[in-house]
Protein backbone atom coordinates (compact mmCIF):
# COMPACT_ATOMS: atom_id res chain seq x y z
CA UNK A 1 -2.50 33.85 -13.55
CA UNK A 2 -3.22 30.88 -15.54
CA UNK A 3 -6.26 30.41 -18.36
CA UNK A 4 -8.88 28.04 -17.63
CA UNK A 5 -8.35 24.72 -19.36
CA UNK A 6 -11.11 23.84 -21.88
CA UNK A 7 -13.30 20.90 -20.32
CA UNK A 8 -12.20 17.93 -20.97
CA UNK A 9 -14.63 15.02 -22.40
CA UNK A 10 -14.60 11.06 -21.40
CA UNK A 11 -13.43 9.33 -24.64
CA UNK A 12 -16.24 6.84 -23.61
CA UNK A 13 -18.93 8.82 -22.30
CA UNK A 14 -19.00 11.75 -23.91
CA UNK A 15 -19.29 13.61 -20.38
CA UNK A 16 -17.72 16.58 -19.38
CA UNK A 17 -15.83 15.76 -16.36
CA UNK A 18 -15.08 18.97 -14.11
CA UNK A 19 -18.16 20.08 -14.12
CA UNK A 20 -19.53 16.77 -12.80
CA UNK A 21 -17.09 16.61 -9.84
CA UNK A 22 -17.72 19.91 -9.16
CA UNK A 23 -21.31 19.58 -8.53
CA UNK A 24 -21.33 16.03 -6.96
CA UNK A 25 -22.32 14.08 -9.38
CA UNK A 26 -19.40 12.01 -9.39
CA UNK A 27 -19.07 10.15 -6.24
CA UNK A 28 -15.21 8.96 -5.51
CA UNK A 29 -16.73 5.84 -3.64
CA UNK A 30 -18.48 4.13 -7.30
CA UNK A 31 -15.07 4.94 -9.58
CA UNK A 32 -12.04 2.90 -10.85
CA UNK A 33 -9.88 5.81 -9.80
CA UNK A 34 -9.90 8.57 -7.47
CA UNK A 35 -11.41 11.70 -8.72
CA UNK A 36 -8.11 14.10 -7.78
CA UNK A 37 -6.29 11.63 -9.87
CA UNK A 38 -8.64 11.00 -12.43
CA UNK A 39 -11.97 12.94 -12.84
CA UNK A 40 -13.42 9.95 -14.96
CA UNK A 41 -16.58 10.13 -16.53
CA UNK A 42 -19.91 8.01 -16.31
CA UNK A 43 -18.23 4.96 -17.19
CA UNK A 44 -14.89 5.62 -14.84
CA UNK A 45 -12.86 6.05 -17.28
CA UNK A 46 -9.81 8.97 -18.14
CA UNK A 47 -9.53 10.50 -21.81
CA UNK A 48 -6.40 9.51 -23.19
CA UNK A 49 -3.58 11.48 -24.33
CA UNK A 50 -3.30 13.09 -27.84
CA UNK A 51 -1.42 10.78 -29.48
CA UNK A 52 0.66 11.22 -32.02
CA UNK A 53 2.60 13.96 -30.38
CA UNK A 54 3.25 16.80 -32.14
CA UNK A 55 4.33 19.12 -29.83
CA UNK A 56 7.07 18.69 -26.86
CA UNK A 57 8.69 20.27 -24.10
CA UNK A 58 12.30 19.82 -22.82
CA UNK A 59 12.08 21.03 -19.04
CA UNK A 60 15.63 20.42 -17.55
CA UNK A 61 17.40 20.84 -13.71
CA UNK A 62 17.19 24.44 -13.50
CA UNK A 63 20.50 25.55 -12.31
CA UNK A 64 21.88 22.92 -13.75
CA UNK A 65 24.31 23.49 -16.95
CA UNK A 66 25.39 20.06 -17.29
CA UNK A 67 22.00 19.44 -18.93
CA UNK A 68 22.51 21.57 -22.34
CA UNK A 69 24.53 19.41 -24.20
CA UNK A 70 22.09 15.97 -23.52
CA UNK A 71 18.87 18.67 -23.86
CA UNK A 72 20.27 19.93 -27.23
CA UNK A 73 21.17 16.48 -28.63
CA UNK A 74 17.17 15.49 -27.37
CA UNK A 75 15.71 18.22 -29.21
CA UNK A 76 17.40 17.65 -32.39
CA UNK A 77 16.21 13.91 -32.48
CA UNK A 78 12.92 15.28 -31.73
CA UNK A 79 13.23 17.79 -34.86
CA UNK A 80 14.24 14.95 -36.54
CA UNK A 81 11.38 13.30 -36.54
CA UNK A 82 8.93 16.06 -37.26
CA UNK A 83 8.67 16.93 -33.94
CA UNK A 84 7.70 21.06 -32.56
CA UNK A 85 10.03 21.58 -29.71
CA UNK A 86 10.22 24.27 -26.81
CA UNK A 87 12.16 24.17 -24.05
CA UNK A 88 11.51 25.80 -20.49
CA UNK A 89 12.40 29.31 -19.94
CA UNK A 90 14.41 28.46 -16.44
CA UNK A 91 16.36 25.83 -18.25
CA UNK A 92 16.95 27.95 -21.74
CA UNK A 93 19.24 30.09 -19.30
CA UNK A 94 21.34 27.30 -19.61
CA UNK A 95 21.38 26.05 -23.33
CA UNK A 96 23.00 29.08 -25.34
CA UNK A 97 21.94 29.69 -28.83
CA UNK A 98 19.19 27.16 -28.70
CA UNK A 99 17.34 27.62 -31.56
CA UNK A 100 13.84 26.45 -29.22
CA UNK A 101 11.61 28.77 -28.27
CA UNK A 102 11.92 29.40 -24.42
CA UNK A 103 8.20 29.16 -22.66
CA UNK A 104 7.34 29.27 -18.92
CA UNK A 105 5.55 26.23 -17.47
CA UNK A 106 1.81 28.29 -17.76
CA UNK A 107 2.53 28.51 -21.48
CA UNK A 108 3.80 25.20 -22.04
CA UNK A 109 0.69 23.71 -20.29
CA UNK A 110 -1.48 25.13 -22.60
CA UNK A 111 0.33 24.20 -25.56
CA UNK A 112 2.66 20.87 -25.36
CA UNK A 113 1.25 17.54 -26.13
CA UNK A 114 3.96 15.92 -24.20
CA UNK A 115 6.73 16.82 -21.29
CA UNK A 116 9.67 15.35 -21.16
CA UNK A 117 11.49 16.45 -18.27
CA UNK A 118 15.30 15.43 -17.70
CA UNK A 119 16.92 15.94 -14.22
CA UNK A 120 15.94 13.27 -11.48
CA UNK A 121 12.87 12.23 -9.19
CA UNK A 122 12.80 15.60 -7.34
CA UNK A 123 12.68 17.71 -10.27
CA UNK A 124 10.36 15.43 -11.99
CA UNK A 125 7.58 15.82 -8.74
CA UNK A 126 8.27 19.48 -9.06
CA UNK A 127 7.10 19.16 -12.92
CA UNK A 128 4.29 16.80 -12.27
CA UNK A 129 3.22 18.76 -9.35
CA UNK A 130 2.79 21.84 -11.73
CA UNK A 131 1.73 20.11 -14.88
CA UNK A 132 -0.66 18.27 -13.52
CA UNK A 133 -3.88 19.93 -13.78
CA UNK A 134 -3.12 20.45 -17.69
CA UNK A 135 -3.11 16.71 -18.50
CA UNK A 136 0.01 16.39 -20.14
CA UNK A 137 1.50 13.28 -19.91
CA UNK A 138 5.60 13.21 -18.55
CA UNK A 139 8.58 11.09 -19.67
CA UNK A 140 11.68 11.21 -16.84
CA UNK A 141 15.02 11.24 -18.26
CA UNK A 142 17.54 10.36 -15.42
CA UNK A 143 20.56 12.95 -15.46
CA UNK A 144 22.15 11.49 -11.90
CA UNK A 145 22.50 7.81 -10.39
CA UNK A 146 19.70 6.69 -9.81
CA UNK A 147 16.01 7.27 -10.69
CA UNK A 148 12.86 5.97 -9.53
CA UNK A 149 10.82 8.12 -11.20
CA UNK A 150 13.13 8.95 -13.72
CA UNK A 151 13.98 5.58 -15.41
CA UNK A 152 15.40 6.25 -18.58
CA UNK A 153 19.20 7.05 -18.97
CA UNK A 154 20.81 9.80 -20.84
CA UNK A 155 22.61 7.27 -22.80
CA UNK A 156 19.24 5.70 -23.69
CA UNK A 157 16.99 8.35 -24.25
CA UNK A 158 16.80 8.58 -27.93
CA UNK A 159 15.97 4.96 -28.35
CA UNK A 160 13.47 4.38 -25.16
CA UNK A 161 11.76 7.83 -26.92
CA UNK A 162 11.35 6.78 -30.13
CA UNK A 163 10.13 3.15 -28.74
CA UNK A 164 7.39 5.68 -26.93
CA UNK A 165 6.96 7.75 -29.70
CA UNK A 166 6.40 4.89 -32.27
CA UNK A 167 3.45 3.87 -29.41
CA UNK A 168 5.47 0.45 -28.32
């Protein structure tokens, strides 16, 4: 059972936006973007993400060990720069000692500012498929061959995150 997500306000309009779509008022046919997608205000516009980040979740390829060691080496850089991190319960079965709190996905939606999930395109729709009614925007780190969805490498993580992070 998850807990009802406050309502979230257009950053131009002011409007609650739930509510609205709920009840009819907004009309998919007069909007920028479609309301699953979106649920844009008056003016058709999304709020934007809480920037800076302040608090970030490492979600790895559950049964997947290999991912520790490039997960670990993440969350220190992330520590580094004054970053809270926690780290998904299914993949903290995999990263021994980690001194990250472990959180299911529920809990982590209600609290990160910012997913980053590191695996490839299939776990990355599982994540977004899950995450997505709590807003949080996602970052794909590519742990295989070749990612679509999951564009940055794990030898280039650290930089192409703090390029992110910085707001570049």
């Amino acid at each position: 059972e998850t807990t009802p997500q406050p309502p979230r306000l257009c950053y131009r309009c002011g409007i609650e936006q739930v509510a609205r779509y709920k009840t009819g008022q907004i009309k998919s046919s007069r909007q920028r973007n479609p309301p699953a997608l979106s649920l844009p205000g008056q003016c058709g516009l999304i709020a934007p993400m809480k920037f800076p980040f302040q608090n970030v979740a490492l979600i790895g390829k559950h049964k997947a060990p290999e991912i520790a060691e490039p997960l670990l080496r993440l969350a220190a850089f992330l520590t580094s720069r004054g970053l809270t991190v926690m780290v998904d319960s299914l993949t903290a079965e995999h990263v021994k000692d980690s001194p990250y709190p472990a959180m299911n996905l529920d809990e982590i939606g209600r609290v990160v500012d910012l997913a980053i999930v590191l695996g490839g395109d299939g776990t990355m729709l599982n994540i977004a498929r899950t995450l997505s009614p709590c807003h949080i925007p996602l970052i794909g780190v590519n742990q295989g061959r070749l990612g679509f969805l999951t564009d940055l490498s794990l030898e280039s993580m650290q930089e192409s995150i703090a390029a992110m992070l910085d707001g570049k």
